[in-house]
Protein backbone atom coordinates (compact mmCIF):
# COMPACT_ATOMS: atom_id res chain seq x y z
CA UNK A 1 2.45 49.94 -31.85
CA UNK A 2 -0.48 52.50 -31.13
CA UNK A 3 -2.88 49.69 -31.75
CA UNK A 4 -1.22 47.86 -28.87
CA UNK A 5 -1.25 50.82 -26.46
CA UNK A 6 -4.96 51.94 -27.40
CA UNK A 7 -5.83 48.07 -26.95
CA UNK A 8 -3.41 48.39 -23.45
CA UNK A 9 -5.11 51.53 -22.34
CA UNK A 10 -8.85 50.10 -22.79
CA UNK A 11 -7.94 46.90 -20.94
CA UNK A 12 -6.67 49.47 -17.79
CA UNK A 13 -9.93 51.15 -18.60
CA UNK A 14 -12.16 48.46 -18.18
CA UNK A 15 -10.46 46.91 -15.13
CA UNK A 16 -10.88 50.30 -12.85
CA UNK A 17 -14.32 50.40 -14.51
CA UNK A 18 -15.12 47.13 -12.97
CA UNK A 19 -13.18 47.18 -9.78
CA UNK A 20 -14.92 50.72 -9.13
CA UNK A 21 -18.11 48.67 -9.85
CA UNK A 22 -17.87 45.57 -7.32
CA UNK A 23 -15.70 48.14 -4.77
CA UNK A 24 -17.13 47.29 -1.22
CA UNK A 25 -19.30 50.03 0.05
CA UNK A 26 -19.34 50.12 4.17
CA UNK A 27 -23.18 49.49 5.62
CA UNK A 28 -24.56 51.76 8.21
CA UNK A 29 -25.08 48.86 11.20
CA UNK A 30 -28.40 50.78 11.56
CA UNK A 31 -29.50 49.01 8.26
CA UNK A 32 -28.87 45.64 9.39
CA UNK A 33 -30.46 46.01 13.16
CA UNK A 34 -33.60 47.77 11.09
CA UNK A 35 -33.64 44.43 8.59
CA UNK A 36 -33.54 42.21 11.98
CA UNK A 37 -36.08 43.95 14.12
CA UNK A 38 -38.17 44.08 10.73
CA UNK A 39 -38.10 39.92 10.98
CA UNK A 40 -38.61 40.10 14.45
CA UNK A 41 -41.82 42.14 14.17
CA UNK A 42 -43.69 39.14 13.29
CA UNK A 43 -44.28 38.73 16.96
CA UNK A 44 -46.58 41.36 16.08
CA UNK A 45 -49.55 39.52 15.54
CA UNK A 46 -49.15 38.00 19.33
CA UNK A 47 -48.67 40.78 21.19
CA UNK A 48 -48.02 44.59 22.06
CA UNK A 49 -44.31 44.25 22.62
CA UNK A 50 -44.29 42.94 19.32
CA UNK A 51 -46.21 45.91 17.94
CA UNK A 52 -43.59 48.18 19.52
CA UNK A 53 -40.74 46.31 18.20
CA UNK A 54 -42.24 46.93 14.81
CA UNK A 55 -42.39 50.70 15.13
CA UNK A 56 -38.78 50.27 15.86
CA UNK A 57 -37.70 48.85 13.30
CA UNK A 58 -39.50 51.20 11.25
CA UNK A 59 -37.23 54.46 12.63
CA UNK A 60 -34.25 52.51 13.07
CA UNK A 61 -34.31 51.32 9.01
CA UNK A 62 -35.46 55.01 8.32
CA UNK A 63 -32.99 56.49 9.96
CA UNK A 64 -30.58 54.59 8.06
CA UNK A 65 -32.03 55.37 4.56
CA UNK A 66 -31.02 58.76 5.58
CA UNK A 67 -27.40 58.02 6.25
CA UNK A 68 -26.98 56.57 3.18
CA UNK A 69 -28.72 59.21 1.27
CA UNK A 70 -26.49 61.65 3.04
CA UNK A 71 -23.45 59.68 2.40
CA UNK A 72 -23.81 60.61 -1.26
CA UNK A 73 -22.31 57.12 -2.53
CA UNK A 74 -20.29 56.31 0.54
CA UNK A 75 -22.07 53.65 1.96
CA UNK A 76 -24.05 50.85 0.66
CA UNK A 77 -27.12 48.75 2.14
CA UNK A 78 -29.79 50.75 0.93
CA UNK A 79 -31.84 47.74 -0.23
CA UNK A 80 -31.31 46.23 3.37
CA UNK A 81 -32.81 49.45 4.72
CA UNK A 82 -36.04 49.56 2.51
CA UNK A 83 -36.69 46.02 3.41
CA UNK A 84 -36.31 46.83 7.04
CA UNK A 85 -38.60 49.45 7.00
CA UNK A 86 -40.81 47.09 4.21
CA UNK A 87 -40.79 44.33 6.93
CA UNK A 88 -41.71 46.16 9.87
CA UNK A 89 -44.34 48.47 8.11
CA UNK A 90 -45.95 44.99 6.84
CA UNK A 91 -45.66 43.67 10.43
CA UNK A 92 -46.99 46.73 11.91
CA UNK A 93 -50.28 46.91 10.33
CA UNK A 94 -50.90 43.24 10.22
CA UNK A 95 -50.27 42.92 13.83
CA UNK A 96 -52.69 46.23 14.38
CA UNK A 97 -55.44 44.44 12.25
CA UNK A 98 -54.80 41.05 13.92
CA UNK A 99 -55.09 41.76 17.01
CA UNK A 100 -58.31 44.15 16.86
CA UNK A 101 -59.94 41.02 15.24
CA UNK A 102 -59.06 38.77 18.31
CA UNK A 103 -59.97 41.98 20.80
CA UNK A 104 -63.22 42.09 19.11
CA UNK A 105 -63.96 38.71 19.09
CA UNK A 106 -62.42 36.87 22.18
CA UNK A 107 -65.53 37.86 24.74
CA UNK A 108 -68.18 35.20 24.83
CA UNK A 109 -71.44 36.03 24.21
CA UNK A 110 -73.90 37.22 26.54
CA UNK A 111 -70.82 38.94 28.90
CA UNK A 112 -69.74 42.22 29.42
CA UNK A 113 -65.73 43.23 29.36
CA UNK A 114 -64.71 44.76 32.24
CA UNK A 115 -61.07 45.51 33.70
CA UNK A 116 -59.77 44.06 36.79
CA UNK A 117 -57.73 46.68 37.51
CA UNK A 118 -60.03 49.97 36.78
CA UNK A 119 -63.34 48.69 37.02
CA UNK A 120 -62.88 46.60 40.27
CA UNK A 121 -59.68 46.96 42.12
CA UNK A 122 -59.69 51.02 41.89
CA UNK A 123 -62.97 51.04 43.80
CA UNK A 124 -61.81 51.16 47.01
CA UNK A 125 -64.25 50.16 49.89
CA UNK A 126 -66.09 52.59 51.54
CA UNK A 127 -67.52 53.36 55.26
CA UNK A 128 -71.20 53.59 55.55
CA UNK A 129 -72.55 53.66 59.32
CA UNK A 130 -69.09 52.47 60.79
CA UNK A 131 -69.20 48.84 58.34
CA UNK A 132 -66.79 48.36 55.11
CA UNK A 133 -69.08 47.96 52.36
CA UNK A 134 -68.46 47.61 48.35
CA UNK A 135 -68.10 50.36 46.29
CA UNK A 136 -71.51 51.61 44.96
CA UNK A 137 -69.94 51.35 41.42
CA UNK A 138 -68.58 47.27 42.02
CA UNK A 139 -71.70 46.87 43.92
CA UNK A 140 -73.52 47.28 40.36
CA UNK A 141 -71.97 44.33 38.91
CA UNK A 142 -73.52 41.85 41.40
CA UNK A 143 -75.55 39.05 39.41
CA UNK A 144 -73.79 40.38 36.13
CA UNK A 145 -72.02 38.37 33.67
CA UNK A 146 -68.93 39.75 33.01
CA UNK A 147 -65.38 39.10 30.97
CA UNK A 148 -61.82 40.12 32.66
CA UNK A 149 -58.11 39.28 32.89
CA UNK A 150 -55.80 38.72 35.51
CA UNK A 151 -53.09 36.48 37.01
CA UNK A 152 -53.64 32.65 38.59
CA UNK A 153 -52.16 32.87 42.12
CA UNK A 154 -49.97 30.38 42.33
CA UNK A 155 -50.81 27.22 44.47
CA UNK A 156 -49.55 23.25 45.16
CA UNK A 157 -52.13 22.39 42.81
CA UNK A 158 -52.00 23.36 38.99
CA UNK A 159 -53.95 21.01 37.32
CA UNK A 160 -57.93 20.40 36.49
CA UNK A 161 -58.29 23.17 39.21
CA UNK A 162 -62.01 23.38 40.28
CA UNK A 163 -61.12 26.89 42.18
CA UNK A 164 -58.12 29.02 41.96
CA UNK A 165 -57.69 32.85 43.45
CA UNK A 166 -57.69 35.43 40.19
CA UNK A 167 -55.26 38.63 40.87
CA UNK A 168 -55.08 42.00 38.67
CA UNK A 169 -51.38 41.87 38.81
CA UNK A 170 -48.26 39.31 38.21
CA UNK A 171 -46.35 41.39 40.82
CA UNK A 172 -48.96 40.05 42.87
CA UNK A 173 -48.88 36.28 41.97
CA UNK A 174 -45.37 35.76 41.21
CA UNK A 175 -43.12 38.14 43.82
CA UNK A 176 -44.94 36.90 47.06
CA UNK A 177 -47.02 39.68 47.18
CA UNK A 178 -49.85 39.65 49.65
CA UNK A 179 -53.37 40.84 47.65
CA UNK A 180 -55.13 43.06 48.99
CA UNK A 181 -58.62 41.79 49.41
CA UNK A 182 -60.41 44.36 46.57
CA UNK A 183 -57.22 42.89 44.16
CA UNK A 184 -58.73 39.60 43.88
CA UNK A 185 -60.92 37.16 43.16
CA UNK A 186 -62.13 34.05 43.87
CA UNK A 187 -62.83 31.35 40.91
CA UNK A 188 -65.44 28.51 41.00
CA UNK A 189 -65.79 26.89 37.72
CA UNK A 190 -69.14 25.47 37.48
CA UNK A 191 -69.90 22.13 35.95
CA UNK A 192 -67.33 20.43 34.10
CA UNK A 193 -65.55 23.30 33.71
CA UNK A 194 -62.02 23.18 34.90
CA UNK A 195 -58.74 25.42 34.79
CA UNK A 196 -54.80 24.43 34.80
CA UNK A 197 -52.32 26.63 35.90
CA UNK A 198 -50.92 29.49 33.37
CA UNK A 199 -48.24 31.63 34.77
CA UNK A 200 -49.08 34.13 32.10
CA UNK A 201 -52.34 36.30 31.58
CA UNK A 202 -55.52 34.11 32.07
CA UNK A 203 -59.29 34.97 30.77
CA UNK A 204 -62.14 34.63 32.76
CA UNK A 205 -65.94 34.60 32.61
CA UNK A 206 -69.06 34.17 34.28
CA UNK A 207 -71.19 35.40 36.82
CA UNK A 208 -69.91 38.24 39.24
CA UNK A 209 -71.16 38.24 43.24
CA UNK A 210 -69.61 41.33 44.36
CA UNK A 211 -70.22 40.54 47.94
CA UNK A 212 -69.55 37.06 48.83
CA UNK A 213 -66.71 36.99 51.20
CA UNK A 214 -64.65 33.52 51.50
CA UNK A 215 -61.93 32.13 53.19
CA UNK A 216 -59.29 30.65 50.92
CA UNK A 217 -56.54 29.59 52.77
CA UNK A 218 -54.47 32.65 53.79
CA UNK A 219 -55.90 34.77 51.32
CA UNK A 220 -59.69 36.39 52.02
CA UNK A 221 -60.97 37.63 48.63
CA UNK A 222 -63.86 39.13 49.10
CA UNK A 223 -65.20 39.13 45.10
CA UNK A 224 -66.79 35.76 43.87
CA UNK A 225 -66.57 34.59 40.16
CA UNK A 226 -69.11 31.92 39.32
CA UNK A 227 -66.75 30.98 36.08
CA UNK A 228 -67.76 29.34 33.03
CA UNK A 229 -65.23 30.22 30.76
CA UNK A 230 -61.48 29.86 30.75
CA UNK A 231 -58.83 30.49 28.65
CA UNK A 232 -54.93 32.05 27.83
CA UNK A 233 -55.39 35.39 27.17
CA UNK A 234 -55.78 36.03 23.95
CA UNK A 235 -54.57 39.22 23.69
CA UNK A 236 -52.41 41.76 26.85
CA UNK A 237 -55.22 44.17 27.05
């Protein structure tokens, strides 16, 4: 008869043993938006908002970890949490290294980066014996072959475009904004060279004329872009 209980008790033993080990343990929903935004931060290697996502996820899955270490045995998903923060760490510095390659790399030789918005736009015009002239500092850049990025101002045409208008700005191009005349640029690809419409952030090179004032429909740019390159933007900056 003991035999029978001991055996009884061990079977009752064994039983909470292994419903204490399969017992559901909550997980923090932290841990499972950390494990998503750490798959979504392969969008890393395309862009910055992809590079932010990634930091993210990093804090979000850390954050986590925490809660469960704090929970003391409450909650599970710890293994979803490291491979959140695994995820977007990997993401992170592959989308860092990535994109510095491209950066480095996506200026044609020969041409000088510049930025639309600082290096042209920001120099206002300026009064010299009663006439609007360049600014001294744009005025440099005359003759030189340079390397920028802007938006495609939107016309009827949008393909094998021979010239197109080049703006620092999308609220400019795609709100019905009016440039003003120091925001953009006009394009002439030379040669065979030809461009199609992006909506997106466009590439440009070739040879600056930083006084060459034109008449292009409504709009009067009064920058010149000789351009032999053209291309998507490779990276946002």
């Amino acid at each position: 008869m003991s035999q029978v209980l001991d055996g009884s008790n061990q079977f009752l033993h064994d039983a909470v043993d292994t419903q204490n080990e399969f017992s559901y343990k909550p997980v923090p929903p932290t841990a499972v938006v950390g494990l998503a935004l750490g798959l979504l931060s392969f969008i890393a290697l395309f862009g910055i908002i992809g590079l932010g996502i990634a930091v993210v996820g990093i804090i979000v899955s850390l954050i986590s970890l925490f809660s469960i270490k704090r929970a003391a045995g409450e909650l599970g998903g710890k293994t979803v949490a490291i491979a959140g923060v695994a995820l977007s760490a990997f993401f992170l510095a592959t989308g860092i290294s990535y994109q510095s390659y491209v950066y480095a790399h996506e200026v044609p030789d020969g041409f000088q980066r510049l930025n639309f918005t600082s290096d042209i736009s920001a120099k206002d015009f300026v009064q010299k014996d009663g006439v609007t002239r360049v600014d001294p500092e744009v005025l440099k850049l005359d003759k030189q072959k340079i390397f920028l990025k802007g938006y495609m101002y939107p016309t009827r045409d949008t393909k094998n475009l021979k010239n197109f208008i080049l703006v620092k700005d999308n609220g400019q191009c795609c709100f019905g904004g009016q440039p003003d005349a120091k925001d953009m640029i006009l394009v002439e690809m030379q040669g065979d060279h030809r461009a199609d419409f992006y909506a997106g952030l466009v590439a440009v090179a070739g040879e600056f004329q930083a006084e060459a004032p034109t008449q292009a429909g409504e709009l009067r740019p009064v920058y010149q872009l000789k351009g032999t390159h053209f291309e998507q933007a490779r990276t946002a900056y």
